[in-house]
Protein backbone atom coordinates (compact mmCIF):
# COMPACT_ATOMS: atom_id res chain seq x y z
CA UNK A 1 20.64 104.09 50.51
CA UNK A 2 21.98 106.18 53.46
CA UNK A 3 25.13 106.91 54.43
CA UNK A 4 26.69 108.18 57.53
CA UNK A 5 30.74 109.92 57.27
CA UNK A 6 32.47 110.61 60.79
CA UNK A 7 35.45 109.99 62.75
CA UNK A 8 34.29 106.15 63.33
CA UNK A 9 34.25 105.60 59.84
CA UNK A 10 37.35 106.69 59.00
CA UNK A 11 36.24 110.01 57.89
CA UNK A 12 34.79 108.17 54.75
CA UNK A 13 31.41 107.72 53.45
CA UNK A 14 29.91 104.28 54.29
CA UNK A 15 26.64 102.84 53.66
CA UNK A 16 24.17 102.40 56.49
CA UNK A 17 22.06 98.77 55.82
CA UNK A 18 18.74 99.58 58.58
CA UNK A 19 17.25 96.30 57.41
CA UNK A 20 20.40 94.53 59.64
CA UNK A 21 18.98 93.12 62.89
CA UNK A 22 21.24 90.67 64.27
CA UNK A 23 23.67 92.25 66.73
CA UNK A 24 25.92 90.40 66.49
CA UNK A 25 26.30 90.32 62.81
CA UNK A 26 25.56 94.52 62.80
CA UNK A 27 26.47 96.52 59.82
CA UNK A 28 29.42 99.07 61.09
CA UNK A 29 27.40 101.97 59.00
CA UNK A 30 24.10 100.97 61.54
CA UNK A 31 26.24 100.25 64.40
CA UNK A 32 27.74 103.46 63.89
CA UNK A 33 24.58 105.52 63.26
CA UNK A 34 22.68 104.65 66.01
CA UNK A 35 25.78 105.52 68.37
CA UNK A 36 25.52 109.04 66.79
CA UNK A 37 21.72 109.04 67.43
CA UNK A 38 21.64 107.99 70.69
CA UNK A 39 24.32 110.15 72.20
CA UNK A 40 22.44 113.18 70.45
CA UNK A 41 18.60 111.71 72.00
CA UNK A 42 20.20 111.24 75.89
CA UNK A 43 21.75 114.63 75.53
CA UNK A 44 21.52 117.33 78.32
CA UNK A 45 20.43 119.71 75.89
CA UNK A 46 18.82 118.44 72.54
CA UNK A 47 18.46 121.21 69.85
CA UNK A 48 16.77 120.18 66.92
CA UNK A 49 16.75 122.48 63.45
CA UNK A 50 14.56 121.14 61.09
CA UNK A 51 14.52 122.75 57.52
CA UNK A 52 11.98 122.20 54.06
CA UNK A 53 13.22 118.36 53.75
CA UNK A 54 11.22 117.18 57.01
CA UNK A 55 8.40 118.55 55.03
CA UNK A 56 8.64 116.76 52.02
CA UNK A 57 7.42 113.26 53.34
CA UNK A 58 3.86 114.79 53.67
CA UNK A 59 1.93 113.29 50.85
CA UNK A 60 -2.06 112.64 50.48
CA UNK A 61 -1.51 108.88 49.47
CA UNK A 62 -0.55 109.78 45.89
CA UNK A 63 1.62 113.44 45.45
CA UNK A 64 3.53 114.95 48.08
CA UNK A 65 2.00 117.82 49.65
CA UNK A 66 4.78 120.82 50.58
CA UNK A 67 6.04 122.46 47.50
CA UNK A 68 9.66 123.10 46.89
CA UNK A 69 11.03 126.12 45.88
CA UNK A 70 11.17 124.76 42.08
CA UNK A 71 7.39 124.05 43.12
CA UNK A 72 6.45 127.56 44.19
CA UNK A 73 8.29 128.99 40.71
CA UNK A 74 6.01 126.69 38.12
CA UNK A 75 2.96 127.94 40.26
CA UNK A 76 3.87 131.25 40.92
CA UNK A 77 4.47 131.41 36.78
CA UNK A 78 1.21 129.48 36.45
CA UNK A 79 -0.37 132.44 38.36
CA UNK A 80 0.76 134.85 36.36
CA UNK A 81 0.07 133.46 33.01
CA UNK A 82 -3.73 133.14 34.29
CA UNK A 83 -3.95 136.62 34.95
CA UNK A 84 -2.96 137.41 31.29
CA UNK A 85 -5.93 135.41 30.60
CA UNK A 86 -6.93 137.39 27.18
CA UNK A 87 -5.19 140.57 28.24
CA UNK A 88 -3.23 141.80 25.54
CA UNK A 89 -1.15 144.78 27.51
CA UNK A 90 1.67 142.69 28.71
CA UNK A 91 1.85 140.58 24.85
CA UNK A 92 4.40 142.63 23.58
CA UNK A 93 6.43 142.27 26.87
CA UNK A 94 5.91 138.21 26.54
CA UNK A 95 3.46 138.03 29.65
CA UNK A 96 2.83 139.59 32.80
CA UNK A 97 5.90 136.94 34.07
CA UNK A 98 8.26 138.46 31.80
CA UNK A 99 7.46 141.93 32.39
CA UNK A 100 7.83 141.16 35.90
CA UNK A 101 11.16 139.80 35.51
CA UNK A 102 12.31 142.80 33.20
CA UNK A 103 10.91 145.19 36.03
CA UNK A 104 13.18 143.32 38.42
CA UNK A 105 16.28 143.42 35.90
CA UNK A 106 16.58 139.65 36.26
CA UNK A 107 17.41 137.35 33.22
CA UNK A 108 14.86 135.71 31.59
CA UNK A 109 16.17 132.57 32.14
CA UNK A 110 16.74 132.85 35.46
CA UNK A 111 15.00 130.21 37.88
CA UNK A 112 16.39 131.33 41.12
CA UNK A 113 12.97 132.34 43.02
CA UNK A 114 14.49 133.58 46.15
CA UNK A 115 16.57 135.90 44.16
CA UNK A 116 14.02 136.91 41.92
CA UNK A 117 11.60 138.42 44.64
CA UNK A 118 14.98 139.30 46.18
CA UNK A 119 15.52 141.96 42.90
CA UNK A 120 11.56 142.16 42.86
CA UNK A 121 11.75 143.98 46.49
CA UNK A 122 14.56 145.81 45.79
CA UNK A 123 12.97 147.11 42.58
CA UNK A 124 9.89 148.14 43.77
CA UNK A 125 11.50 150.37 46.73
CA UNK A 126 12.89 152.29 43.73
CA UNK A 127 10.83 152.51 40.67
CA UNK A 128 8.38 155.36 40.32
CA UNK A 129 4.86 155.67 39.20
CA UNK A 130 2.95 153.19 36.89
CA UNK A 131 6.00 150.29 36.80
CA UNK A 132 6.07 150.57 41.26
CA UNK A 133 2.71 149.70 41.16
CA UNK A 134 3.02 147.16 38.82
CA UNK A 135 5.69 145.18 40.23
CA UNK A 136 4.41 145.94 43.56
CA UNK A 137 0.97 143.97 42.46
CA UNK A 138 2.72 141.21 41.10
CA UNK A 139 4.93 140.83 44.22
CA UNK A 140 1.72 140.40 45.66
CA UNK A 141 0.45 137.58 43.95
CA UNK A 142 4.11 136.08 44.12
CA UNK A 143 3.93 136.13 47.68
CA UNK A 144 -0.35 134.85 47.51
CA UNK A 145 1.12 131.94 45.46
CA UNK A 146 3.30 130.93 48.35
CA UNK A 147 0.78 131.56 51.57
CA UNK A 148 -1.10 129.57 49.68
CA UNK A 149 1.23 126.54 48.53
CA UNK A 150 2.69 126.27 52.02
CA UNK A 151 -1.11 125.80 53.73
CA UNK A 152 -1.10 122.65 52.18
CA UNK A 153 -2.07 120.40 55.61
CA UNK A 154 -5.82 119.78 56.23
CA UNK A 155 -7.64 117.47 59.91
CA UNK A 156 -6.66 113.97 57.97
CA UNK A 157 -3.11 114.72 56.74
CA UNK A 158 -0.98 111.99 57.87
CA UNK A 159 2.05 112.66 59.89
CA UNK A 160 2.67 109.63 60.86
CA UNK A 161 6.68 110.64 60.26
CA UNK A 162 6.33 113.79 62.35
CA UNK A 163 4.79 111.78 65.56
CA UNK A 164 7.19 108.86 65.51
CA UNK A 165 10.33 111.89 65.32
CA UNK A 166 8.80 113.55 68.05
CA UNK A 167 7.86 110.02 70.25
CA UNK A 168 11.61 109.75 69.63
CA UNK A 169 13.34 112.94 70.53
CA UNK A 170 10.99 114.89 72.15
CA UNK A 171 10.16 112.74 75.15
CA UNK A 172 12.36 113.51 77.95
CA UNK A 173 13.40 112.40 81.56
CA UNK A 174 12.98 115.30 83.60
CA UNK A 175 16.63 115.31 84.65
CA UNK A 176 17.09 116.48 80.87
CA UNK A 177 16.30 119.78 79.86
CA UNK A 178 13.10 120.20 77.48
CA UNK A 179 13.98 119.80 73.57
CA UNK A 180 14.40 122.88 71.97
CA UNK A 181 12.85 122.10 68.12
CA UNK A 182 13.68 125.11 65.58
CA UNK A 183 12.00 125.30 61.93
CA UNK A 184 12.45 127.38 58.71
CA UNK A 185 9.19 125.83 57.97
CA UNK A 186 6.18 127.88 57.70
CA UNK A 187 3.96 124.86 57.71
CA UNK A 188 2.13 123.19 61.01
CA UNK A 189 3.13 119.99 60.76
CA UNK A 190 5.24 119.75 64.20
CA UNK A 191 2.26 121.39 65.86
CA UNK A 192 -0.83 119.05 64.04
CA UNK A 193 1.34 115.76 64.93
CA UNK A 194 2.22 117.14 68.16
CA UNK A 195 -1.47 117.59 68.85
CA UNK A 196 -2.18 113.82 67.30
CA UNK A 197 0.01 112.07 69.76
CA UNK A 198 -0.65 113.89 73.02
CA UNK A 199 2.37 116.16 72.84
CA UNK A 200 1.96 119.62 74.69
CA UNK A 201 3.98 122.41 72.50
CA UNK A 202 5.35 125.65 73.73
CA UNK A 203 5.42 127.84 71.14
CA UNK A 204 5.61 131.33 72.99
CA UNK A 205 1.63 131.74 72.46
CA UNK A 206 -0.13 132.29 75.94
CA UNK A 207 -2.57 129.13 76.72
CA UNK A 208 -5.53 131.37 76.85
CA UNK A 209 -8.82 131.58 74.29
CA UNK A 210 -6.85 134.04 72.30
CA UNK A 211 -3.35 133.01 72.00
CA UNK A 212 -0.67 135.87 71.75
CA UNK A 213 2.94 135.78 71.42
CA UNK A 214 4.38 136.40 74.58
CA UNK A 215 8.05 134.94 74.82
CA UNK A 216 8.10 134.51 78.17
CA UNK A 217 5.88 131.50 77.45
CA UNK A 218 9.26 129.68 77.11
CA UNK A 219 10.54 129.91 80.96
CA UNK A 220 7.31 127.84 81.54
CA UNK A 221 6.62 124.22 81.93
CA UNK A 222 3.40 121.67 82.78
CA UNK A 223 3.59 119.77 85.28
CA UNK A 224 1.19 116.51 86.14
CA UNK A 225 -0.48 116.78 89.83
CA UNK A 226 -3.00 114.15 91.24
CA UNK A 227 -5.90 115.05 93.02
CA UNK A 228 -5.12 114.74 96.90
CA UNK A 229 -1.12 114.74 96.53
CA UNK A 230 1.40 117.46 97.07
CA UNK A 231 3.55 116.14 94.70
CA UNK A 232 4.03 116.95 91.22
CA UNK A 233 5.59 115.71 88.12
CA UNK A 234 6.84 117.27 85.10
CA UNK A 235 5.11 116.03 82.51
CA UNK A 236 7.20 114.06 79.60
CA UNK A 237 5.44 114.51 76.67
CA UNK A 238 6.55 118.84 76.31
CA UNK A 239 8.83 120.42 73.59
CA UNK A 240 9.43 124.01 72.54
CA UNK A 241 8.84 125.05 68.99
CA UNK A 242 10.10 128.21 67.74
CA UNK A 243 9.38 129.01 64.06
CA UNK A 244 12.21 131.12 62.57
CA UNK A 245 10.59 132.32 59.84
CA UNK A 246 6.95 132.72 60.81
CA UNK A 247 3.87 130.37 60.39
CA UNK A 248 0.86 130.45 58.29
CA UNK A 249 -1.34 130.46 61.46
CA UNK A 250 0.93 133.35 62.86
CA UNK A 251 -1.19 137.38 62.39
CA UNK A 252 -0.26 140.53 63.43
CA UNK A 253 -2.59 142.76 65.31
CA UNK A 254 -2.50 145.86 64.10
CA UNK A 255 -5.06 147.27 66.60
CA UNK A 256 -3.28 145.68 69.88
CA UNK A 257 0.09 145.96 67.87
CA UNK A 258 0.34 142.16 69.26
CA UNK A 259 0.86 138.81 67.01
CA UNK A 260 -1.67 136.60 67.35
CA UNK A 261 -2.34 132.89 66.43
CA UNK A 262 -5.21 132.95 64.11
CA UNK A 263 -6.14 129.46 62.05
CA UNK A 264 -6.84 130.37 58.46
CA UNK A 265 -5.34 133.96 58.09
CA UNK A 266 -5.47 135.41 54.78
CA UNK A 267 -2.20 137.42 56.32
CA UNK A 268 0.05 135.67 57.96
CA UNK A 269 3.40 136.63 59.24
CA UNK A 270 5.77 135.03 57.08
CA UNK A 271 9.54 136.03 56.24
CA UNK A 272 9.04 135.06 52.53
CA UNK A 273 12.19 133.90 50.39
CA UNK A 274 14.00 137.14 49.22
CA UNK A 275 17.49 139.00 50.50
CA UNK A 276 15.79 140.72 53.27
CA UNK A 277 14.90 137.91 55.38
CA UNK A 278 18.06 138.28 56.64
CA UNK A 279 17.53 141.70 58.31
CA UNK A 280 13.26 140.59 59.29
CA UNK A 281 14.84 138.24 61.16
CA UNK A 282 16.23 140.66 63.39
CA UNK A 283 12.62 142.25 63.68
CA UNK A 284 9.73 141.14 66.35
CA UNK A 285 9.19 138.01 67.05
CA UNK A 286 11.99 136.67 64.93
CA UNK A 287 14.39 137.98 66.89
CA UNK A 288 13.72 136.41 70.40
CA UNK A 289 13.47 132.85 67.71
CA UNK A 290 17.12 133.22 66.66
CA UNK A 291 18.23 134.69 70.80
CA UNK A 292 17.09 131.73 71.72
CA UNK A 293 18.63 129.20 68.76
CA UNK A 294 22.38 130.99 69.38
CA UNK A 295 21.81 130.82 73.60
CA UNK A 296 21.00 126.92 72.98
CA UNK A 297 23.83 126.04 70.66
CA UNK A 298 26.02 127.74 72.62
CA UNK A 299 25.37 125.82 76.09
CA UNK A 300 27.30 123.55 77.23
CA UNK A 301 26.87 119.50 77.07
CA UNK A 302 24.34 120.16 73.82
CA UNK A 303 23.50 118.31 70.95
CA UNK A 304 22.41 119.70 67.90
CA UNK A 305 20.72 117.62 65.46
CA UNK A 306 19.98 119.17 61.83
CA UNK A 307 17.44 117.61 59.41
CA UNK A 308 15.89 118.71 56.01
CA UNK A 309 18.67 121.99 56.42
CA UNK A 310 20.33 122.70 53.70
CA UNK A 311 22.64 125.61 55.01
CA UNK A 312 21.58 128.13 52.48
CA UNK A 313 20.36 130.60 55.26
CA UNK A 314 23.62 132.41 56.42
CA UNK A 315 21.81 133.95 58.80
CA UNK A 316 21.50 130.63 60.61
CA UNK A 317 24.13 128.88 59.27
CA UNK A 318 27.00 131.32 60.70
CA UNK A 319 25.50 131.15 64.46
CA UNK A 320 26.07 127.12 64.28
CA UNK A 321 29.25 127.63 62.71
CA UNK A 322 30.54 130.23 65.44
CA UNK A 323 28.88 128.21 68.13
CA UNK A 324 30.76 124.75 66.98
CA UNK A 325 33.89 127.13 66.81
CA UNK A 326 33.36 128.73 70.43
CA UNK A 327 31.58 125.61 72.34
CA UNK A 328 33.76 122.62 72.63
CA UNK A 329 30.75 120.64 74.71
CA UNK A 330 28.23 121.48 71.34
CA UNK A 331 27.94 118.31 68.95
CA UNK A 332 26.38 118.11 65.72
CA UNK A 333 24.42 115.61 63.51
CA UNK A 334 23.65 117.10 59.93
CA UNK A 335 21.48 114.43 58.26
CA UNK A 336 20.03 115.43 54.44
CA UNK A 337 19.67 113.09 51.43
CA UNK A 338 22.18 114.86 49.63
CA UNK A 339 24.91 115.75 52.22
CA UNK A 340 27.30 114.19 50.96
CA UNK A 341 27.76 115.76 47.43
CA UNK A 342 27.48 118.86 49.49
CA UNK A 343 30.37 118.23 51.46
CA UNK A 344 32.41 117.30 48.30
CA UNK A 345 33.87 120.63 46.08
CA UNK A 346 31.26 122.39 44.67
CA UNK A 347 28.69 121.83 46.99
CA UNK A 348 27.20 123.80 50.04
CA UNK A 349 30.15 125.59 51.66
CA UNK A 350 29.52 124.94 55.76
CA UNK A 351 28.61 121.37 54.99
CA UNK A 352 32.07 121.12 53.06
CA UNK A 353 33.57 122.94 56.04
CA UNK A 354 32.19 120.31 58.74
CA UNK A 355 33.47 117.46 56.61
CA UNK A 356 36.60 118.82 56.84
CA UNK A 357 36.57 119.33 60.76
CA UNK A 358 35.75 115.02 59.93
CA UNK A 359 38.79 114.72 58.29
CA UNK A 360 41.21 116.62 60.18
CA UNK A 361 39.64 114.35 63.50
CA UNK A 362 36.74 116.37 64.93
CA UNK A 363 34.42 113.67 66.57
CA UNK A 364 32.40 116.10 67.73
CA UNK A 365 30.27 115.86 64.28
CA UNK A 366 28.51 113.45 61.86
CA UNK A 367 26.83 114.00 58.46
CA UNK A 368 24.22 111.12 57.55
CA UNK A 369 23.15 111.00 54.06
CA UNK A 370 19.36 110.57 54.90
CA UNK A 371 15.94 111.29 54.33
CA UNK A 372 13.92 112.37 57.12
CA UNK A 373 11.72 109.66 56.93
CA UNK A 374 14.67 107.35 56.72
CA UNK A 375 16.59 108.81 59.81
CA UNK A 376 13.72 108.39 62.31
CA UNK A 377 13.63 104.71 61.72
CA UNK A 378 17.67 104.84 63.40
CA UNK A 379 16.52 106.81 66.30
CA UNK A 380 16.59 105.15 69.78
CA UNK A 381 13.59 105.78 71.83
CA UNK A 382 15.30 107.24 74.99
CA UNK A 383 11.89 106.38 77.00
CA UNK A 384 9.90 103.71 76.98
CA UNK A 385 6.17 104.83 75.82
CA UNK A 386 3.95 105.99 78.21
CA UNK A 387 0.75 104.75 79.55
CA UNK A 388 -1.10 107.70 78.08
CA UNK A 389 0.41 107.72 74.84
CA UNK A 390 -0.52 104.43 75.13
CA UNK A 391 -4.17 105.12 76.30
CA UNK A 392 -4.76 107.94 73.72
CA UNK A 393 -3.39 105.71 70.71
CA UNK A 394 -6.33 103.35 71.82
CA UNK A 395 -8.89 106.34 72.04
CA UNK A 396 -7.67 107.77 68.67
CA UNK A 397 -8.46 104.52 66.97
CA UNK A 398 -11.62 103.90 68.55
CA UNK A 399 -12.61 107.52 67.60
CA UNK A 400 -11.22 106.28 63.94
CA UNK A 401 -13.68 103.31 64.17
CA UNK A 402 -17.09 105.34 65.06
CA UNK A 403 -16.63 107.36 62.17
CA UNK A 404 -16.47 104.73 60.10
């Protein structure tokens, strides 16, 4: 069940029933969701920061697809315990997972993966000899486990989810200003469902046969332009994507010293889940990523709309909580399945914070207990579809039908 808490309800928690359809009979926790949604959609400036739970719908029919980080631990343990195999050096040490933690100086029963490659890094910058190498190898395969985990989509996925969002908030009149779509996400689900229904994405890769990071890609736009007319319309169908933490399709150069977009790299640019993503961000091409997300929560008349997030990257989290602080025009929607016993004590400390802002009479922001799945279905369509989303709906089922 979903819930929304703001300044309309009271500053309490009430449930949201999406199955009510008579207006005038409305449920208040609808009624009042869909105001939220639709001032955030018909926004100036729409900012969207979507984290690991937008992910999580992805299934193949039967399992869901994108691991969590509980996921990547059983496999990354899974991968170690096959490379013991019938190795008996690492017995006496319990297993090569073990020794690995012991190497790190991390508890045994510790199931923290973030911080254990955190003390894994840190470790092997300072051991010497045979135990560097060895916890440098099996940082390796740590980090193989998750390229690999993450690269989970394949030409048939459905995203189904990940169009409808996008039919929703990324198609904009042109008197509004593009919509500016963030991810932690390494995965290419935004771009594969962008690519399904018609969507053109700016990702800061030149439009050329070999696609390089250039971010001045982002001051550009498409326009439409018919054959024998001066005029020219922006096209509707455009968002920008920019990938905070690297992509699986994302490789650096080392040649051209240039980052390239490379489908199926066995290296990909990735800032993996350990302590020092916090200064990589800061690095090439993270850097002009989080410019941009501070510049855009900071302008004025903006709307910020957070899904899947779950506000344990500071270095994200404190640039929307100084921008909320410093921009009276910014206004925020935080929608997660479990925001609200992460606003209550105990839980995640900025969610707690905004629901206090809620309480003391900030209607500036809203927390929605959701899924993202759930939340798209309470997003107004600010336009009405377009004859070729239309037209290319019709050609994608046709296409469907011949290969049947």
């Amino acid at each position: 069940m979903m819930k929304i808490k703001s300044i309309q309800t009271g500053s309490a928690w009430i449930e949201i029933d999406a199955s009510a359809t008579n207006p005038t009979d409305q449920d208040p926790g609808l009624a009042d969701v869909r105001r939220v949604m639709s001032g955030a959609v018909r926004a100036q400036n729409l900012v969207v920061l979507a984290g690991l739970g937008t992910s999580l719908c992805v299934t193949d029919g039967t399992r869901r697809l994108a691991p969590t980080m509980g996921d990547l631990l059983t496999h990354t343990k899974k991968a170690f315990d096959d490379l013991d195999g019938a190795d008996t050096k690492y017995k006496a040490a319990g297993g090569r997972w073990s020794h690995f933690l012991a190497l790190s100086n991390v508890p045994s029963d510790n199931s923290d993966l973030e911080y254990i490659l955190s003390r894994a890094k840190v470790a092997s910058d300072f051991l010497l000899g045979l135990h560097a190498t060895e916890i440098s190898d099996l940082l390796a395969v740590a980090e193989g486990v998750i390229r690999d985990k993450v690269d989970f989509l394949s030409s048939d996925t459905d995203l189904s989810k990940h169009e409808a969002f996008l039919r929703r908030v990324a198609r904009r009149s042109a008197r509004r200003s593009r919509v500016k779509l963030f991810t932690t996400n390494y995965d290419r689900c935004f771009e594969q469902a962008a690519q399904k229904s018609g969507f053109v994405v700016v990702d800061g890769f030149a439009f050329a046969s070999e696609a390089i990071f250039d971010s001045s890609q982002f001051a550009f736009d498409v326009v439409r332009r018919t054959t024998g007319e001066e005029k020219s319309d922006f096209i509707e169908n455009l968002f920008h994507l920019h990938k905070l933490h690297g992509s699986i399709d994302w490789e650096f150069d080392k040649k051209t010293g240039q980052i390239v977009k490379k489908i199926g790299t066995k290296a990909p640019l990735l800032i993996y889940p350990q302590s020092t993503k916090y200064e990589m961000a800061f690095s090439q091409p993270y850097i002009e990523m989080m410019g941009t997300f501070q510049a855009a929560v900071r302008a004025p008349n903006t709307a910020l709309l957070i899904a899947g997030f779950g506000f344990n990257d500071k270095h994200i989290a404190e640039p929307i909580l100084g921008a909320f602080k410093g921009n009276l025009a910014l206004n925020i929607v935080i929608a997660d399945p479990n925001a609200e016993s992460l606003s209550a004590a105990g839980g995640n400390k900025y969610i707690r914070a905004f629901s206090e802002l809620i309480d003391s009479g900030d209607g500036r922001i809203a927390l929605v207990a959701a899924k993202f799945e759930d939340l798209i279905a309470v997003i107004p369509d600010a336009m009405a579809e377009t004859e070729l989303e239309r037209h290319n709906e019709r050609v994608r089922r046709m296409g469907t039908s011949l290969g049947k």
